[in-house]
C-alpha atoms as a PDB file:
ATOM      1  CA  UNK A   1       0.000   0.000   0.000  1.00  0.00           C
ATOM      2  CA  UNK A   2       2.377   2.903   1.219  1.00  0.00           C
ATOM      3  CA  UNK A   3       5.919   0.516  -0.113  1.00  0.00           C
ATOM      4  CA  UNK A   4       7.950   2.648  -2.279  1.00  0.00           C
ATOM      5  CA  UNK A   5       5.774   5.978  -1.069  1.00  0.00           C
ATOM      6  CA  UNK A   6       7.376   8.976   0.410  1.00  0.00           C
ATOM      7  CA  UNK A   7       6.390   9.960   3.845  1.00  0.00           C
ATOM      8  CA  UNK A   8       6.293  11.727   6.824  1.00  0.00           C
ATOM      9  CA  UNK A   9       6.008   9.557  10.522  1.00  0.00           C
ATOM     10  CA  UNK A  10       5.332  10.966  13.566  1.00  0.00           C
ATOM     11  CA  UNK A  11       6.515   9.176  16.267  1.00  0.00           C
ATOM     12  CA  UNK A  12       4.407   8.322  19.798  1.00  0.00           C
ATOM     13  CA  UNK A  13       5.856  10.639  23.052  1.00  0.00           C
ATOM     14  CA  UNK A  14       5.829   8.410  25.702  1.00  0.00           C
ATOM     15  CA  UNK A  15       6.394  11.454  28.354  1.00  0.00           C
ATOM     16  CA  UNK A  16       5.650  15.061  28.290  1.00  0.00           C
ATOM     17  CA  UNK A  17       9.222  16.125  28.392  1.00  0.00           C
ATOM     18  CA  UNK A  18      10.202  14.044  25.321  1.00  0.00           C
ATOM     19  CA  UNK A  19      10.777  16.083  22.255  1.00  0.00           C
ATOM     20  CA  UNK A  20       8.864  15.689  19.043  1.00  0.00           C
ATOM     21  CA  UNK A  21      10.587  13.341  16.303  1.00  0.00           C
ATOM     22  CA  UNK A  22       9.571  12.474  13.072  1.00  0.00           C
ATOM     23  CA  UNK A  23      10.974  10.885  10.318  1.00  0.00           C
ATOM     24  CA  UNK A  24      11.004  11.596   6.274  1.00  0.00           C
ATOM     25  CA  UNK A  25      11.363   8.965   3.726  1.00  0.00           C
ATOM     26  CA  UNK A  26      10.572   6.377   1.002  1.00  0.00           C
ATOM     27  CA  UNK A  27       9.225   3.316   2.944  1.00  0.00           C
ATOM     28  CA  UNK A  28      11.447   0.071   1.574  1.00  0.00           C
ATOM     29  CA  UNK A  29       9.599  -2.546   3.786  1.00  0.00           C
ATOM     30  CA  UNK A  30       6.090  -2.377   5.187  1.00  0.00           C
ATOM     31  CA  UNK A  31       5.002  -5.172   7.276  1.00  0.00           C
ATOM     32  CA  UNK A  32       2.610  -6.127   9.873  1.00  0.00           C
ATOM     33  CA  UNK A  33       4.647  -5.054  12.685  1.00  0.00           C
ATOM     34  CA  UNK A  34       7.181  -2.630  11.510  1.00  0.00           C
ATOM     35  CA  UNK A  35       8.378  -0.422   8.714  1.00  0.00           C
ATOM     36  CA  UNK A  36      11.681   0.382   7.000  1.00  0.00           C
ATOM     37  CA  UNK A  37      12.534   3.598   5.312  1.00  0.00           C
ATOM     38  CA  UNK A  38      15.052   5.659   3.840  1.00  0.00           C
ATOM     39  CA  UNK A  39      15.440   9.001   4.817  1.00  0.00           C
ATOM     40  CA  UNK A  40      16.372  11.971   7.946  1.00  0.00           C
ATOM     41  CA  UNK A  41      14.802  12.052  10.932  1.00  0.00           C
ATOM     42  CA  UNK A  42      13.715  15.686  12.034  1.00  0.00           C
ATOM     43  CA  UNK A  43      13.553  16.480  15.974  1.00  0.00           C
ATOM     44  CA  UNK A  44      12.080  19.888  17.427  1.00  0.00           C
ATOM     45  CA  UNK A  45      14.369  21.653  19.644  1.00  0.00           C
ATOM     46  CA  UNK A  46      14.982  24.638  21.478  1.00  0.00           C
ATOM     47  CA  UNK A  47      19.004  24.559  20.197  1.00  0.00           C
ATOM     48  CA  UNK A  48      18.267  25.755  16.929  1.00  0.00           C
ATOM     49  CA  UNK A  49      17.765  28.988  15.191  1.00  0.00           C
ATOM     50  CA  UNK A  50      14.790  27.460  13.117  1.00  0.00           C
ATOM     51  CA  UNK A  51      13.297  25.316  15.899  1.00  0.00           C
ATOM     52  CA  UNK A  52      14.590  21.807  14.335  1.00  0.00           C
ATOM     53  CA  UNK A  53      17.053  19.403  13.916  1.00  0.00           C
ATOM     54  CA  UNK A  54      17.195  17.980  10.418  1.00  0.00           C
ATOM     55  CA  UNK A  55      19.827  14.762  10.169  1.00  0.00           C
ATOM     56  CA  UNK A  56      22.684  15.259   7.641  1.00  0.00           C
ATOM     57  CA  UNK A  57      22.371  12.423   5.680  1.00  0.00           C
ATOM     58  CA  UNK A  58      19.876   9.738   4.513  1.00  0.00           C
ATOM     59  CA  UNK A  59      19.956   6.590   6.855  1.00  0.00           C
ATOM     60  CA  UNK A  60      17.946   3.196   6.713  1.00  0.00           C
ATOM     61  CA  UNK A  61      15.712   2.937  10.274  1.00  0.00           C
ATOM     62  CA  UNK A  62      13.524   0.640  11.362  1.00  0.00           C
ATOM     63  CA  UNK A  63      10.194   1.230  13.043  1.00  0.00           C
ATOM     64  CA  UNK A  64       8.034  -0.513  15.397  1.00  0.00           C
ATOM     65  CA  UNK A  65       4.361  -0.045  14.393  1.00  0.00           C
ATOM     66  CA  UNK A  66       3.648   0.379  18.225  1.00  0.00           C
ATOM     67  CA  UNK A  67       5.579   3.417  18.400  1.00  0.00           C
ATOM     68  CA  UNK A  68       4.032   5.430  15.433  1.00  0.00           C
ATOM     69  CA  UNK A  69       1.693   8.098  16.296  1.00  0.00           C
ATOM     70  CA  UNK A  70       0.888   8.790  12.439  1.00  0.00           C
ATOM     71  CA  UNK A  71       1.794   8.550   8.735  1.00  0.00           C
ATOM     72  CA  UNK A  72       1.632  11.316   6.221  1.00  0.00           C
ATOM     73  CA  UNK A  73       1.915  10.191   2.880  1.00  0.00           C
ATOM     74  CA  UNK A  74       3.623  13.158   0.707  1.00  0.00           C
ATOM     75  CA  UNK A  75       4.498  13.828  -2.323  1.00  0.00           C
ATOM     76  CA  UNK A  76       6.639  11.286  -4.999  1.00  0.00           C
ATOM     77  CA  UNK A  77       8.707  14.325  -6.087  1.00  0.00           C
ATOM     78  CA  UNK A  78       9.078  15.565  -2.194  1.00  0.00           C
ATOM     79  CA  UNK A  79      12.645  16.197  -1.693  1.00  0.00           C
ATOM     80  CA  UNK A  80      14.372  14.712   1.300  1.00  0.00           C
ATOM     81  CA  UNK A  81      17.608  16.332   0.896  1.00  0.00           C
ATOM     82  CA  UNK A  82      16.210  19.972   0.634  1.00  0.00           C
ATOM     83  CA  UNK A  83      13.543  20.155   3.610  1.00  0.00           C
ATOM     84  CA  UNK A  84      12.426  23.606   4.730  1.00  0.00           C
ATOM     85  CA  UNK A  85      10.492  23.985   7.961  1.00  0.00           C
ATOM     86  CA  UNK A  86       8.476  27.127   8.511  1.00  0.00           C
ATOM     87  CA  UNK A  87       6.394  28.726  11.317  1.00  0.00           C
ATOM     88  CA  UNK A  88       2.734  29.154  11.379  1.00  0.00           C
ATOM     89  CA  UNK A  89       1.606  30.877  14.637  1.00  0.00           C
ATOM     90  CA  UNK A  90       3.479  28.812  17.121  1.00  0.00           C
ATOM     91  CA  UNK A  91       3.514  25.634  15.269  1.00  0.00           C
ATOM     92  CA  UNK A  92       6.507  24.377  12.969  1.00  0.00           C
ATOM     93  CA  UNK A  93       5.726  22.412   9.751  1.00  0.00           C
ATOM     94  CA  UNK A  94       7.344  21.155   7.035  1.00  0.00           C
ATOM     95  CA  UNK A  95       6.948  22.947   4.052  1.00  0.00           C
ATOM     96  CA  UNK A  96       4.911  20.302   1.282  1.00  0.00           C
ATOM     97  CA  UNK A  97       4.590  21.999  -1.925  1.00  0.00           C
ATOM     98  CA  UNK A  98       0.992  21.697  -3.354  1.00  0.00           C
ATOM     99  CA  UNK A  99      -0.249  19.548  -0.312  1.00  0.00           C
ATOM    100  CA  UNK A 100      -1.172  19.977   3.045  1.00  0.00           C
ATOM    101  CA  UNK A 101       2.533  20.855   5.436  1.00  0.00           C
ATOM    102  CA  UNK A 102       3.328  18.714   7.897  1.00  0.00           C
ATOM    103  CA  UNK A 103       2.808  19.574  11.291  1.00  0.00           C
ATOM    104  CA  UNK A 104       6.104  18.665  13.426  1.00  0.00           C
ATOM    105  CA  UNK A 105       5.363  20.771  17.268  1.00  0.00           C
ATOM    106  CA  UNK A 106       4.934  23.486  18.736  1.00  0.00           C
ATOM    107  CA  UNK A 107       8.009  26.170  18.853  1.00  0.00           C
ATOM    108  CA  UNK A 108       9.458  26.022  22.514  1.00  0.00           C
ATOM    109  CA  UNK A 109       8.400  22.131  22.912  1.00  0.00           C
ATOM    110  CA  UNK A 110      11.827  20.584  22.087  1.00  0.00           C
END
């Protein structure tokens, strides 16, 4: 269904101090109880200039199922390697051109 899709997954906070972490890629494996992609992870913090924390590279990860909060299915032509993350009111997003941006937290949460 989403194999071979570019997306967005917003991982499960399992305590209110733990900071907001998503990943971006192209899903390679999709199974019953985890996925695989290929892509950066993004993490809100309070460290940063723009609010996040954007991996260098593209890295293979493995996810349990259990610990995703949501999937956002973006794009084909989405661009991993040139992510821009905007404000709108107090909220950062990832900027998705022609679809709906991706919510990652609230400024100040990380």
């Amino acid at each position: 269904m989403i194999k071979d899709r570019i997306v967005r997954v917003k991982m499960k906070k399992n305590f209110k101090e733990q900071k907001p972490f998503s990943f971006v890629g192209k899903v390679t494996v999709w199974s019953e109880d985890w996925i695989a992609l290929e892509g950066k992870g993004i993490m809100v913090t309070r460290q940063n200039k723009n609010g996040v924390q954007i991996d260098e590279g593209i890295k293979i990860v493995v996810i349990p199922r259990e610990n995703i909060d949501h999937i956002q299915l973006l794009p084909d032509n989405f661009d991993i390697n040139n992510m821009k993350v905007t404000t709108e009111d107090q909220q950062l997003v990832l900027v998705v051109d022609g679809k709906r941006d991706a919510f990652l937290g609230e400024m100040g949460e990380g």
